[in-house]
PDB file of N, CA and C in Angstrom:
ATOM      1  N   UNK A   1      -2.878 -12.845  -6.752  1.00  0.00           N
ATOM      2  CA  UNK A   1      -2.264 -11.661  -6.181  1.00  0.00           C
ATOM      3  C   UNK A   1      -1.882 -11.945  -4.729  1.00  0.00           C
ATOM      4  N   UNK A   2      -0.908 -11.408  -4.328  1.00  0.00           N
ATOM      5  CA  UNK A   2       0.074 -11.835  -3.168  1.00  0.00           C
ATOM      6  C   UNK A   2      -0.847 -10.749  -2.256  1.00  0.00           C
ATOM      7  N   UNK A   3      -1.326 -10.992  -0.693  1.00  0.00           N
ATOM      8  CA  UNK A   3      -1.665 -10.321  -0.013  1.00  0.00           C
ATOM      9  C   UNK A   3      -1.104 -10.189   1.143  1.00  0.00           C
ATOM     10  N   UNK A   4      -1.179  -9.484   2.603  1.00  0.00           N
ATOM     11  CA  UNK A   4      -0.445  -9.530   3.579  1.00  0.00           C
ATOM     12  C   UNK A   4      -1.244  -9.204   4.652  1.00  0.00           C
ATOM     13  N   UNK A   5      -1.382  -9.347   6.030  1.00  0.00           N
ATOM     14  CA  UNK A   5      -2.560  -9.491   7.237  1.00  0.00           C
ATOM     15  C   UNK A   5      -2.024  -7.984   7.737  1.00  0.00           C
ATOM     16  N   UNK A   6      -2.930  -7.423   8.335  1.00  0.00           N
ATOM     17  CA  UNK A   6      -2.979  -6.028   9.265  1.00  0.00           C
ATOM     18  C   UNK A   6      -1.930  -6.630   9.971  1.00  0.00           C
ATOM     19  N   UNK A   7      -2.133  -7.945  11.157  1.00  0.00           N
ATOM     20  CA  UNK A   7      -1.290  -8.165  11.825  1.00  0.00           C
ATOM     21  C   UNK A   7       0.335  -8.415  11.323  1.00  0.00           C
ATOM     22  N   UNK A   8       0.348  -8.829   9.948  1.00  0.00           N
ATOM     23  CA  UNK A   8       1.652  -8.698  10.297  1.00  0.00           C
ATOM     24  C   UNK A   8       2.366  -7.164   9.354  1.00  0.00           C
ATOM     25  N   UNK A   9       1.583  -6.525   8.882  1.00  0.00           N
ATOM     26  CA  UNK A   9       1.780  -5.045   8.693  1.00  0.00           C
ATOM     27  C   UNK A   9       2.412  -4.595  10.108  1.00  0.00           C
ATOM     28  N   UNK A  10       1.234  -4.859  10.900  1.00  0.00           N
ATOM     29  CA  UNK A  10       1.533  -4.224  12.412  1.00  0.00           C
ATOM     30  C   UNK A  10       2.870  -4.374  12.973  1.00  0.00           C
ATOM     31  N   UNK A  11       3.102  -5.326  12.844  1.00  0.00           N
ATOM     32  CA  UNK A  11       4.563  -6.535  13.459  1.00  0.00           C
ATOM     33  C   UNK A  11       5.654  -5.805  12.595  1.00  0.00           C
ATOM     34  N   UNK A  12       5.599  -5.604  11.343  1.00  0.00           N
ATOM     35  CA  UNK A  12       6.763  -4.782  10.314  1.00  0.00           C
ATOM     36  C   UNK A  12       7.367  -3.487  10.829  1.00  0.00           C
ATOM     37  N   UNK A  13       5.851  -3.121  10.921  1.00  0.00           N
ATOM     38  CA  UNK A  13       6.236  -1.219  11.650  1.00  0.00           C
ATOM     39  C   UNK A  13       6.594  -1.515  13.086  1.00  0.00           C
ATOM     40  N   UNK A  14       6.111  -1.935  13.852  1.00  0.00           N
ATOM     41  CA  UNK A  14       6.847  -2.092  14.967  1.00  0.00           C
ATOM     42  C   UNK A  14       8.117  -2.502  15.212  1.00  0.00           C
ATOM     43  N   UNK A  15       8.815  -3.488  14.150  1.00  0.00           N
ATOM     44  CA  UNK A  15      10.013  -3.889  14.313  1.00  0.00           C
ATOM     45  C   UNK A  15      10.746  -2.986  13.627  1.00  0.00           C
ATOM     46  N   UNK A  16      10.029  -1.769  12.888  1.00  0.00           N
ATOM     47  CA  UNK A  16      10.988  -0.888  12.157  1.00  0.00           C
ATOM     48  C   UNK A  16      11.759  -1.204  10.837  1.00  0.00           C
ATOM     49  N   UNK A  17      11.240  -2.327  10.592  1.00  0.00           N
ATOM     50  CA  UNK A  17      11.529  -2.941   8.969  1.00  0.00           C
ATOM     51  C   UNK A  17      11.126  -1.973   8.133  1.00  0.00           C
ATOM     52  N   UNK A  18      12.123  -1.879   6.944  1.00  0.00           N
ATOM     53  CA  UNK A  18      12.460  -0.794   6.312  1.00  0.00           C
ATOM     54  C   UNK A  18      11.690  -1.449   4.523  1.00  0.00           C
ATOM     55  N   UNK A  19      10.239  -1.131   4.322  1.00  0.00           N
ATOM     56  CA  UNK A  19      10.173  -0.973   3.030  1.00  0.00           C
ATOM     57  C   UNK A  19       8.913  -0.078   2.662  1.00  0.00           C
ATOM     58  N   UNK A  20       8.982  -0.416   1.163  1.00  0.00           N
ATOM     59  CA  UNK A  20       7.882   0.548   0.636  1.00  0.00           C
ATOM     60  C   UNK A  20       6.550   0.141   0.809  1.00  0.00           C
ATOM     61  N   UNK A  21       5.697   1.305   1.368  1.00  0.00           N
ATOM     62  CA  UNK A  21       4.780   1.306   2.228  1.00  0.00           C
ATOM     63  C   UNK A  21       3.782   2.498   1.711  1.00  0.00           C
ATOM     64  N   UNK A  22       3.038   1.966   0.520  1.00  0.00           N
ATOM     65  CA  UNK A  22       1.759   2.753  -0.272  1.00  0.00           C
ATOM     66  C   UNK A  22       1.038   3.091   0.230  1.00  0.00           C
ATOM     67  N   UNK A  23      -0.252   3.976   0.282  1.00  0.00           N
ATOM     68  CA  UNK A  23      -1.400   4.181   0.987  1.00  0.00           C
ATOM     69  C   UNK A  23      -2.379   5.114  -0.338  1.00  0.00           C
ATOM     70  N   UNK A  24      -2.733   3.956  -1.359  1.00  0.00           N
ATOM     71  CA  UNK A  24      -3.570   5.016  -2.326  1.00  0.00           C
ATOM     72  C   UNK A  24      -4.749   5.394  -2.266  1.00  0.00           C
ATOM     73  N   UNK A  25      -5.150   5.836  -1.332  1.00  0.00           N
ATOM     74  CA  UNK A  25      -6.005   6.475  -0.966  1.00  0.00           C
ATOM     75  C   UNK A  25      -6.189   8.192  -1.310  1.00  0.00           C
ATOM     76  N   UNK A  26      -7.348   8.963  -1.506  1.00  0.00           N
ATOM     77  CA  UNK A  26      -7.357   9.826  -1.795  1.00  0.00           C
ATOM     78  C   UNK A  26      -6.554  11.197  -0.519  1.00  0.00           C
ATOM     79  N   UNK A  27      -6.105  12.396  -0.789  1.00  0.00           N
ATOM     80  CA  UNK A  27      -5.389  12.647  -0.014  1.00  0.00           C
ATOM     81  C   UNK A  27      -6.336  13.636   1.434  1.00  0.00           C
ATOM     82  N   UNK A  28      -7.329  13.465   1.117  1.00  0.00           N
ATOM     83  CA  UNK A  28      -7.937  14.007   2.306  1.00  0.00           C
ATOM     84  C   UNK A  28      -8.498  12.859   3.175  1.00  0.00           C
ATOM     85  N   UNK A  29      -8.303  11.827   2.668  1.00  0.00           N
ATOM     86  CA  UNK A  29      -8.839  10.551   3.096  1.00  0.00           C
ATOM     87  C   UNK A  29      -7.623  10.413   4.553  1.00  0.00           C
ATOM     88  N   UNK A  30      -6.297  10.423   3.200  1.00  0.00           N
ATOM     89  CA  UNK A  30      -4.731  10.206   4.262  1.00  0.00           C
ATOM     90  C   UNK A  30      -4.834  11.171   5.488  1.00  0.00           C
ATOM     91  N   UNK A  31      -5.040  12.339   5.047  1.00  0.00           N
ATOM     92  CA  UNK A  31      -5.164  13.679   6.315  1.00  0.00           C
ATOM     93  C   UNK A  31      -5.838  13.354   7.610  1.00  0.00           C
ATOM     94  N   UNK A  32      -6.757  12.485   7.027  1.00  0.00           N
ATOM     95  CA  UNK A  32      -8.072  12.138   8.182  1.00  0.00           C
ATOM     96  C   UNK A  32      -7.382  10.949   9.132  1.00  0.00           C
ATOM     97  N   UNK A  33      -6.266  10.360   8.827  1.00  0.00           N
ATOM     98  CA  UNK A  33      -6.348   9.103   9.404  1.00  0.00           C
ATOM     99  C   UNK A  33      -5.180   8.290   8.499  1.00  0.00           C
ATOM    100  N   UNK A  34      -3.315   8.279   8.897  1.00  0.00           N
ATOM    101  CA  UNK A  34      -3.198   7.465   8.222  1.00  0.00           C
ATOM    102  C   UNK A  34      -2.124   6.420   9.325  1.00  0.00           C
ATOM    103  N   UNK A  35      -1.294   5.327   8.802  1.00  0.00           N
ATOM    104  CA  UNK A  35      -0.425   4.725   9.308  1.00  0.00           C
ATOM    105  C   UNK A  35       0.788   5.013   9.309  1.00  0.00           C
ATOM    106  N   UNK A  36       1.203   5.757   7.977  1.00  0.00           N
ATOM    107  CA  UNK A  36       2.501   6.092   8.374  1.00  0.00           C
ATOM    108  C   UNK A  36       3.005   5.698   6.949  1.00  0.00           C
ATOM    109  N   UNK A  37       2.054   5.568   5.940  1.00  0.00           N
ATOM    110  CA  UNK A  37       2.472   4.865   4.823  1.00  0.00           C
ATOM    111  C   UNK A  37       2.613   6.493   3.507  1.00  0.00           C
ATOM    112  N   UNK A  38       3.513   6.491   2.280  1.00  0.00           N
ATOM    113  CA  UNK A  38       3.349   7.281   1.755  1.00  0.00           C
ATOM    114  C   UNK A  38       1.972   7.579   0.479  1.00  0.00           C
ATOM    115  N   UNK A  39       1.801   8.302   0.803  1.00  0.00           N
ATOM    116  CA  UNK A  39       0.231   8.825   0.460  1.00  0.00           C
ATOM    117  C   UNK A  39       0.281   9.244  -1.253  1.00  0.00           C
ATOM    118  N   UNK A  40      -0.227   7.919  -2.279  1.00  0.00           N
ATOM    119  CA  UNK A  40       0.155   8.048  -3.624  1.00  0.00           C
ATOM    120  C   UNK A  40      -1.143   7.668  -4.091  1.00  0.00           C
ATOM    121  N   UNK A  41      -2.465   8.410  -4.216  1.00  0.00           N
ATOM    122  CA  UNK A  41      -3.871   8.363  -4.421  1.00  0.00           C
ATOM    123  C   UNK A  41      -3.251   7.505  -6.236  1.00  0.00           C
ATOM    124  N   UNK A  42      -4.805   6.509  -5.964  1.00  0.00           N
ATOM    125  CA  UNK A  42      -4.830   5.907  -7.430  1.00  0.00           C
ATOM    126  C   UNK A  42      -4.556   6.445  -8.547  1.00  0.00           C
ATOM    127  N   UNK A  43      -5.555   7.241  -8.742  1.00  0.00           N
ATOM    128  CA  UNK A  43      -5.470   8.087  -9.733  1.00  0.00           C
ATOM    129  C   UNK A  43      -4.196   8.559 -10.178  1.00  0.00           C
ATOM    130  N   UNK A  44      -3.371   8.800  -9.383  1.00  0.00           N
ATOM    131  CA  UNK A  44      -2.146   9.514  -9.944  1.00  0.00           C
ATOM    132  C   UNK A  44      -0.800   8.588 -10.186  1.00  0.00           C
ATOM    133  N   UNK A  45      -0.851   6.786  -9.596  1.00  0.00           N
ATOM    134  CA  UNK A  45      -0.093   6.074  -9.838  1.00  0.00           C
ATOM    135  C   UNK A  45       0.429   6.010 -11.123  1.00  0.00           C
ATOM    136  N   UNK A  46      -0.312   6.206 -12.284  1.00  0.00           N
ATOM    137  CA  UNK A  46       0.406   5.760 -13.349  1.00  0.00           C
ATOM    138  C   UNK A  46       1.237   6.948 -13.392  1.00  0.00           C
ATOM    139  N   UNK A  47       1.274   8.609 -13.115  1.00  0.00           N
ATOM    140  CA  UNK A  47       2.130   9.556 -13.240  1.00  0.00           C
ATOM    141  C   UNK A  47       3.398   9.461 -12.405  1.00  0.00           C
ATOM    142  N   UNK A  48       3.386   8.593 -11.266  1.00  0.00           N
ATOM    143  CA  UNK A  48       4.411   8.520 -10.861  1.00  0.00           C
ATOM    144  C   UNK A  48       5.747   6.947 -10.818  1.00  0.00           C
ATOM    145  N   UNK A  49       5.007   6.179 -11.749  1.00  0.00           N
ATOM    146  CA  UNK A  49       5.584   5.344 -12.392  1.00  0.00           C
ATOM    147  C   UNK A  49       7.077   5.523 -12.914  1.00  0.00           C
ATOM    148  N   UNK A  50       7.638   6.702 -13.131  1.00  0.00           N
ATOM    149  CA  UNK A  50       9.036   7.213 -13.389  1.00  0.00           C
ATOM    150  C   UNK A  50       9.824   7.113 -12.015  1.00  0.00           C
ATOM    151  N   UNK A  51       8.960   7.463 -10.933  1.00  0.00           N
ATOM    152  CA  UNK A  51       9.525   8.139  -9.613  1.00  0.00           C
ATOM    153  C   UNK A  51       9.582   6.752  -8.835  1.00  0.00           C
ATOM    154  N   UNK A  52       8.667   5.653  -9.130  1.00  0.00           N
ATOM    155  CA  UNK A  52       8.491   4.464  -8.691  1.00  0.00           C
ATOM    156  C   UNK A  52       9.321   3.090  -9.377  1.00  0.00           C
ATOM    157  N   UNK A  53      10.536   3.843 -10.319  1.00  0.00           N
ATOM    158  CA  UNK A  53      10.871   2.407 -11.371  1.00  0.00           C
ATOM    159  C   UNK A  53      12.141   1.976 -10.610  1.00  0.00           C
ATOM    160  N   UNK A  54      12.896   2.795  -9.621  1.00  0.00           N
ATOM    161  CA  UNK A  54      14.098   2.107  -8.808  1.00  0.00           C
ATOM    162  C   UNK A  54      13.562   0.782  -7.967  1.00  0.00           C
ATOM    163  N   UNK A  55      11.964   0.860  -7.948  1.00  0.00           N
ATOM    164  CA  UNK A  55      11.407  -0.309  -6.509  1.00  0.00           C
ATOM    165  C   UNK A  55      10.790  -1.156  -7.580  1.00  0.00           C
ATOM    166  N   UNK A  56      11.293  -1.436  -8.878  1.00  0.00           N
ATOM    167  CA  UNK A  56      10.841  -2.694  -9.921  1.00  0.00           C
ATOM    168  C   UNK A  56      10.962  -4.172  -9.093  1.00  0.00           C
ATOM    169  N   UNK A  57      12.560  -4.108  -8.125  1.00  0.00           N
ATOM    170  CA  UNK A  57      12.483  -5.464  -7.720  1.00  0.00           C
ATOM    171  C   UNK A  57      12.115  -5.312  -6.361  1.00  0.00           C
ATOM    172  N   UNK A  58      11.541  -4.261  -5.685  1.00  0.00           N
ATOM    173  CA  UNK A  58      11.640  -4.375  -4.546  1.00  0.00           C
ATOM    174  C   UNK A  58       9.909  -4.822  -3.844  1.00  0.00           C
ATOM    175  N   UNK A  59      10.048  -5.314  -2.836  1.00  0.00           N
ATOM    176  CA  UNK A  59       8.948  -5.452  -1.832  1.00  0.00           C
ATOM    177  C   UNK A  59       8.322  -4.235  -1.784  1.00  0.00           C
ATOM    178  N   UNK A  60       6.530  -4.320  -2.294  1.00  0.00           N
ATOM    179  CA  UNK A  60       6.028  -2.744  -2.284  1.00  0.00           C
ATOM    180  C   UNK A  60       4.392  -3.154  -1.580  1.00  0.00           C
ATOM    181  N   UNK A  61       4.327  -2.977  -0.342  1.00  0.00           N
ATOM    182  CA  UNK A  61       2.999  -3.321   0.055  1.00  0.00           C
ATOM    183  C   UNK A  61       2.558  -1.731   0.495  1.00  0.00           C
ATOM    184  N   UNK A  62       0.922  -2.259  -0.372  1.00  0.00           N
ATOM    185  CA  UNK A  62       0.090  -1.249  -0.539  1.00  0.00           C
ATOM    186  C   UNK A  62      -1.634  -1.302   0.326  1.00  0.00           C
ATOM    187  N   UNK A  63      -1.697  -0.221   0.707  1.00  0.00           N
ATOM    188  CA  UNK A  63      -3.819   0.039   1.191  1.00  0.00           C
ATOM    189  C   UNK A  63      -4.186   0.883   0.877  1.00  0.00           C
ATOM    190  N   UNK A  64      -5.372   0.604   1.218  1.00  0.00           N
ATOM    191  CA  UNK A  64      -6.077   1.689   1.451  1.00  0.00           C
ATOM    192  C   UNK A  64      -7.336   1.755   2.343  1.00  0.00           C
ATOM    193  N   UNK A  65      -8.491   2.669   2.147  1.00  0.00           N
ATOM    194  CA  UNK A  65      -9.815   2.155   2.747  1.00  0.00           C
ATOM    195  C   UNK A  65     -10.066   0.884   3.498  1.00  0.00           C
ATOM    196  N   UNK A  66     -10.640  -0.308   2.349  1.00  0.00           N
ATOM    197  CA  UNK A  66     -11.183  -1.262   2.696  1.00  0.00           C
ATOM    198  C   UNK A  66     -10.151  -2.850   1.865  1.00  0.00           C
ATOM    199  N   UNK A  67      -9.570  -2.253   0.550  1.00  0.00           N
ATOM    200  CA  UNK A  67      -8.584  -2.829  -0.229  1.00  0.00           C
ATOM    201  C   UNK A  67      -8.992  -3.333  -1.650  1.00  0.00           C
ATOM    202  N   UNK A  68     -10.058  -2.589  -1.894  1.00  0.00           N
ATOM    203  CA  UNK A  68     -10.687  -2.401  -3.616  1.00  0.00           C
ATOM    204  C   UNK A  68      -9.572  -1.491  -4.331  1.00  0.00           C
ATOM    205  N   UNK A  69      -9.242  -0.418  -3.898  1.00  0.00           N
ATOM    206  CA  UNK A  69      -8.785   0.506  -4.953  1.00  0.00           C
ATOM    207  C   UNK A  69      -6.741  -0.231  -4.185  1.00  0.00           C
ATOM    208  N   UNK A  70      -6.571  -0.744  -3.726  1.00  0.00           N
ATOM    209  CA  UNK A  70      -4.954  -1.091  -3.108  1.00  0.00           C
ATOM    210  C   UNK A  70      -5.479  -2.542  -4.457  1.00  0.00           C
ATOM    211  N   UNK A  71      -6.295  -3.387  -4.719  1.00  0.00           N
ATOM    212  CA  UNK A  71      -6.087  -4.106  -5.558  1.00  0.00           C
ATOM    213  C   UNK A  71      -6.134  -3.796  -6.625  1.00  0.00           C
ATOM    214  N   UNK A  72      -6.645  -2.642  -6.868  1.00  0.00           N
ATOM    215  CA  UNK A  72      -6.541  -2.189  -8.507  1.00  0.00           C
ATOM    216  C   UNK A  72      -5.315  -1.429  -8.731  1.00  0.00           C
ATOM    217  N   UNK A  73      -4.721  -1.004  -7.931  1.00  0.00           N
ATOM    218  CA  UNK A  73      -3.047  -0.768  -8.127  1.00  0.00           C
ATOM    219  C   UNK A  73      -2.193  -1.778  -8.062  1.00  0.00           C
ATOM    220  N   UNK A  74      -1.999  -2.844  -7.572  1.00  0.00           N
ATOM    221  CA  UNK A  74      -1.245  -3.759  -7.694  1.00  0.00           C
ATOM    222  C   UNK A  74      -1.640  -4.527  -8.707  1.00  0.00           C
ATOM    223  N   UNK A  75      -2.870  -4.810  -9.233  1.00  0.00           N
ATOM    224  CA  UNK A  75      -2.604  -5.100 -10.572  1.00  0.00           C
ATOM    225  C   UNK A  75      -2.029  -4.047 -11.570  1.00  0.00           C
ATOM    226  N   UNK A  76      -1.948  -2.807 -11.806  1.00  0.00           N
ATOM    227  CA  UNK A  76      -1.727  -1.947 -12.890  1.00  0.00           C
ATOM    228  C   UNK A  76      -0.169  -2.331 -12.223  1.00  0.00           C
ATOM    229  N   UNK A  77       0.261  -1.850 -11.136  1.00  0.00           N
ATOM    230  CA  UNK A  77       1.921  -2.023 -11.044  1.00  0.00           C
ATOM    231  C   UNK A  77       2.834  -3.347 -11.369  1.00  0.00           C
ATOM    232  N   UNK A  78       1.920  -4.375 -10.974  1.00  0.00           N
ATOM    233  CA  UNK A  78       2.289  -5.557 -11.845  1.00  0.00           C
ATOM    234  C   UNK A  78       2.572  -5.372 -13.385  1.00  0.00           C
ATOM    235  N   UNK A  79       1.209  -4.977 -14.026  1.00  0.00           N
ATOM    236  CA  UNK A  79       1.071  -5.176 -14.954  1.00  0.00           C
ATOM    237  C   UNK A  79       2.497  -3.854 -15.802  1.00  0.00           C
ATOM    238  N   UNK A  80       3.016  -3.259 -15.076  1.00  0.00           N
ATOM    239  CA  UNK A  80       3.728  -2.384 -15.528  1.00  0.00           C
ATOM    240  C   UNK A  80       5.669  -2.944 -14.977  1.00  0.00           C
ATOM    241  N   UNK A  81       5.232  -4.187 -14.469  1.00  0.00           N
ATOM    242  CA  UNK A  81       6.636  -4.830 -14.662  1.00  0.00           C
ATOM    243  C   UNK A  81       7.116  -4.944 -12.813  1.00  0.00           C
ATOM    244  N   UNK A  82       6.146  -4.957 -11.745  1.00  0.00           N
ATOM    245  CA  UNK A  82       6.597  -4.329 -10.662  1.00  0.00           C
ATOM    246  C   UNK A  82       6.407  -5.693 -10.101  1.00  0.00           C
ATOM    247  N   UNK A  83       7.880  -6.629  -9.541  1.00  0.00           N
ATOM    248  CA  UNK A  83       7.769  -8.005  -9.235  1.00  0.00           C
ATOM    249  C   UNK A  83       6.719  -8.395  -8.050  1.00  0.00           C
ATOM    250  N   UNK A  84       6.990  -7.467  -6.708  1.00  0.00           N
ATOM    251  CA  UNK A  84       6.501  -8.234  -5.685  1.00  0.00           C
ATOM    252  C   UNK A  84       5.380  -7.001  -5.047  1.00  0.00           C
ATOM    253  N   UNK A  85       4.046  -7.064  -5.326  1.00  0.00           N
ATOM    254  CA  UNK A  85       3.408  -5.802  -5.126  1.00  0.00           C
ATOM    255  C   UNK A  85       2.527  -6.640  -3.967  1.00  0.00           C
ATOM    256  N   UNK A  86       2.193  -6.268  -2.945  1.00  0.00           N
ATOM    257  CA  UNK A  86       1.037  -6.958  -2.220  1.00  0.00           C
ATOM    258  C   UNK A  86       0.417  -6.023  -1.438  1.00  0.00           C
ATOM    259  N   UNK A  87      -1.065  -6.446  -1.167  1.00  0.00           N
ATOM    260  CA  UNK A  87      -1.654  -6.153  -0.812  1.00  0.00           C
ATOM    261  C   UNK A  87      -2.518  -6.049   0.738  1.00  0.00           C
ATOM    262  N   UNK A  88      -2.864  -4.807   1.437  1.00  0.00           N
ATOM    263  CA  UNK A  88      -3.139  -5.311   2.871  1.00  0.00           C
ATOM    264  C   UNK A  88      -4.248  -5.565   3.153  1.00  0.00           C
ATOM    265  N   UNK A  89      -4.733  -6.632   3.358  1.00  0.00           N
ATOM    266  CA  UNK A  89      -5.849  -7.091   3.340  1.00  0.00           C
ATOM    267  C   UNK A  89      -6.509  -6.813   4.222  1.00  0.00           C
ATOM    268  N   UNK A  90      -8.018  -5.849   3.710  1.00  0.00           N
ATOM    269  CA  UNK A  90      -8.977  -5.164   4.573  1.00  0.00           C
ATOM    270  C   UNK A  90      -8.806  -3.977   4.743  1.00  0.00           C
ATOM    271  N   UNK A  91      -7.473  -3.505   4.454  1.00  0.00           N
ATOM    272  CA  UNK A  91      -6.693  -1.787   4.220  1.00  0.00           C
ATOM    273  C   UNK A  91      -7.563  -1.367   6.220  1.00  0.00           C
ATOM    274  N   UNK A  92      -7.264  -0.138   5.952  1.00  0.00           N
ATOM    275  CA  UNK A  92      -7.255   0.391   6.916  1.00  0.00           C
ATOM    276  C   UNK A  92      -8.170   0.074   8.221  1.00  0.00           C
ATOM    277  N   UNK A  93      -8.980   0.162   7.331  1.00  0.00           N
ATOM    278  CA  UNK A  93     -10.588  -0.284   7.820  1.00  0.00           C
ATOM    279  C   UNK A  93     -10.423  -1.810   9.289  1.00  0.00           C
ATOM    280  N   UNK A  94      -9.582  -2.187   8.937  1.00  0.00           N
ATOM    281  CA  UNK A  94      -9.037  -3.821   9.252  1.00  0.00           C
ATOM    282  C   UNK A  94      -8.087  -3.419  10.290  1.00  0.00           C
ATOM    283  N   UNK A  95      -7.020  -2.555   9.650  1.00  0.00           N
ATOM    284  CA  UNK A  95      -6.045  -2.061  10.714  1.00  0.00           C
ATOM    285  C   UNK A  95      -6.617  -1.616  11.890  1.00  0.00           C
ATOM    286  N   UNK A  96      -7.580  -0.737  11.637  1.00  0.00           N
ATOM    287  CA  UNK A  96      -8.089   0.042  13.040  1.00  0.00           C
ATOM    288  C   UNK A  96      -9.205  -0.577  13.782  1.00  0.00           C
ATOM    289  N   UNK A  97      -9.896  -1.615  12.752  1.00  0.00           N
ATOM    290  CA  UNK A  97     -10.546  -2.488  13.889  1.00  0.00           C
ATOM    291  C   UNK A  97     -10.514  -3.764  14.356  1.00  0.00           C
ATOM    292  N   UNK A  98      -8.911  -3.901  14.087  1.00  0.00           N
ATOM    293  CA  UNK A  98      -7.588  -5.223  15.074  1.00  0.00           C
ATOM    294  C   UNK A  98      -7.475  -4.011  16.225  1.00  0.00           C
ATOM    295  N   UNK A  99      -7.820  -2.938  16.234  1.00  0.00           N
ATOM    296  CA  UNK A  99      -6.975  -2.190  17.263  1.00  0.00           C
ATOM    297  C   UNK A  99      -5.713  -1.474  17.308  1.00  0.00           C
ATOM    298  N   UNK A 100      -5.035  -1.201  16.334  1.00  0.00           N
ATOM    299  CA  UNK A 100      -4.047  -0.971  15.868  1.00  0.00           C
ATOM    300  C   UNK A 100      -4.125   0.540  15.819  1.00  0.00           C
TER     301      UNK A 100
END
């Protein structure tokens, strides 16, 4: 599974690079604290699999928490045909204690 560093998450949003940007985390979790990413809790990924099939070929990096439940979505979105899914390694948890 393809993964990606806080730091260069950080470096993306700052340069204003334009892609899809998961955060499946639960939604009071997002309320409490998020980056800026759209807020699509696990649980409900496979329901929005219709709403998610235009980004089949596209670049889709995903977190959450710590990056247990961001790896169990990128395998199911793989496994549902989704080419380039990666993961942010250490999810949030990582982001905010680089300082970010």
């Amino acid at each position: 599974m393809e993964n990606i560093t806080v730091q260069e998450v950080k470096d993306r949003l700052d340069n204003g690079e334009d892609f899809c940007f998961i955060d499946v985390r639960e939604v009071w979790e997002y309320e409490e604290d998020n980056i800026g990413a759209q807020n699509i809790p696990l649980a409900e990924i496979p329901n929005k699999i219709p709403d998610l099939a235009e980004l089949k070929e596209a670049e889709i990096v995903i977190h959450c928490k710590s990056g247990k439940r961001a790896s169990q979505a990128q395998m199911y979105l793989r496994q549902q045909g989704f080419g380039k899914v990666i993961n942010m390694t250490g999810g949030i948890d990582a982001f905010r204690a680089a300082g970010f």
